[in-house]
Protein backbone atom coordinates (compact mmCIF):
# COMPACT_ATOMS: atom_id res chain seq x y z
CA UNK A 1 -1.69 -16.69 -22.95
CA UNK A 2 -0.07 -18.78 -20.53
CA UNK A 3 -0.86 -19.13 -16.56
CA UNK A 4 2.01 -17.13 -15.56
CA UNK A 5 1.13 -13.79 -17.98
CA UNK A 6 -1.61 -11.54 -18.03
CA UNK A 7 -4.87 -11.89 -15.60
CA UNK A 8 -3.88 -14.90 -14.00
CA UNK A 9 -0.57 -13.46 -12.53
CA UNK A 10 -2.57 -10.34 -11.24
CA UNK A 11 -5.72 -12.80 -9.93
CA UNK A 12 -3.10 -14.40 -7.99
CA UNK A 13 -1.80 -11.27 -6.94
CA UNK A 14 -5.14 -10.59 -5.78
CA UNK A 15 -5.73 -14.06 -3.95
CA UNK A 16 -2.30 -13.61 -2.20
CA UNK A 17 -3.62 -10.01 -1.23
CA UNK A 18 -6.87 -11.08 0.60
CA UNK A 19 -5.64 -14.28 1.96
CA UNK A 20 -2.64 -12.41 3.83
CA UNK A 21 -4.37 -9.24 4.43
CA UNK A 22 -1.64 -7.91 2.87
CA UNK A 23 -1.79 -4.42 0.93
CA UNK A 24 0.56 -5.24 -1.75
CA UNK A 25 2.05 -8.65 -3.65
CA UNK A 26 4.31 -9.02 -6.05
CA UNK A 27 4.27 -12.59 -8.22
CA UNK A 28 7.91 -13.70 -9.01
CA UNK A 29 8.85 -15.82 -12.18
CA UNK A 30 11.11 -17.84 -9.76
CA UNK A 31 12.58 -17.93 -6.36
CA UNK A 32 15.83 -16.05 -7.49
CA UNK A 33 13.60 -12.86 -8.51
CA UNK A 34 11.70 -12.97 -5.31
CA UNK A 35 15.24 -13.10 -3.05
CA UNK A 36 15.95 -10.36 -5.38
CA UNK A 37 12.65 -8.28 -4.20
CA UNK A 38 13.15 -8.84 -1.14
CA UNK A 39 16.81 -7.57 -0.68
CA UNK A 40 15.99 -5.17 -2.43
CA UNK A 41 12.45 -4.01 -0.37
CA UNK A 42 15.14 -4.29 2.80
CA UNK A 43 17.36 -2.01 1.68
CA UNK A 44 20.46 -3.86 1.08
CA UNK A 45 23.05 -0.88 -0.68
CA UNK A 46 26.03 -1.75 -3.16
CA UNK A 47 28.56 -2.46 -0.44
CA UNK A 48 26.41 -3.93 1.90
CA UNK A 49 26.84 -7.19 3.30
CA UNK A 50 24.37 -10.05 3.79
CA UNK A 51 24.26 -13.06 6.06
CA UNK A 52 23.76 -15.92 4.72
CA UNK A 53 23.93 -19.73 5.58
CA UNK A 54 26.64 -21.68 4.22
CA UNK A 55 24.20 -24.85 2.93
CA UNK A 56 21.99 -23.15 0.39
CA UNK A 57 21.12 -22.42 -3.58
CA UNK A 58 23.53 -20.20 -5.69
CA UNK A 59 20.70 -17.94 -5.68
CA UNK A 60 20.82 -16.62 -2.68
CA UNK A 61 24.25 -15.87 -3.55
CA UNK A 62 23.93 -14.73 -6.70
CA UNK A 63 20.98 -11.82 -5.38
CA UNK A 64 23.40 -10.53 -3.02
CA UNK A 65 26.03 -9.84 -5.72
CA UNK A 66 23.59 -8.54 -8.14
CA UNK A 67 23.18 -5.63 -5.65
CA UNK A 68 26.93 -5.82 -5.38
CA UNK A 69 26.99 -6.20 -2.03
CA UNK A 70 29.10 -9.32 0.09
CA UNK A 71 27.92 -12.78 1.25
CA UNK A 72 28.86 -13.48 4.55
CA UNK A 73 28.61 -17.09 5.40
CA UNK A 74 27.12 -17.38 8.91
CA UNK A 75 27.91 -20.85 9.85
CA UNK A 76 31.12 -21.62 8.53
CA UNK A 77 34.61 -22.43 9.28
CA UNK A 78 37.75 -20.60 7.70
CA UNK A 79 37.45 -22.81 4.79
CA UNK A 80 34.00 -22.34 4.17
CA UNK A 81 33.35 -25.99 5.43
CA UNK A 82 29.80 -26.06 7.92
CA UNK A 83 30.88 -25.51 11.58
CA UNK A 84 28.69 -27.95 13.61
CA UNK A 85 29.52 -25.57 16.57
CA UNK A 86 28.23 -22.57 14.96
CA UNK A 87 24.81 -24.20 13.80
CA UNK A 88 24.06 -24.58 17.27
């Protein structure tokens, strides 16, 4: 049994817990499942739409449409280029 199955994942869980003081933690295989958690712990709805910067992973993309809900790039221009003016 690896490092990321079985006790290990909930010791972590555990660590995470009493390091943060917080009541509950949830250990993510990678960075896309946790964006996914966390949409999903905010409530974003089918429909919904999400802001998101314009510079980033596919991942944060991709979460949003998994909930099918819409990407809305923040801090871009009509062409989806970065608007120095808008990063300001």
């Amino acid at each position: 049994m690896g490092i990321s199955s079985g006790k290990y994942v909930e010791e972590f869980e555990n660590y995470i817990c009493k390091f943060t003081v917080a009541k509950y933690t949830i250990a993510c295989i990678n960075g896309t499942s946790a964006l996914h958690v966390a949409i999903r712990l905010v409530g974003v709805m089918p429909e919904g739409e999400v802001i998101v910067p314009t510079m980033t992973f596919i991942a944060t993309v991709n979460v949003v449409r998994y909930l099918n809900a819409e990407s809305i790039f923040i801090d871009c221009d009509d062409y989806y280029n970065i608007d120095v003016e808008k990063t300001l």
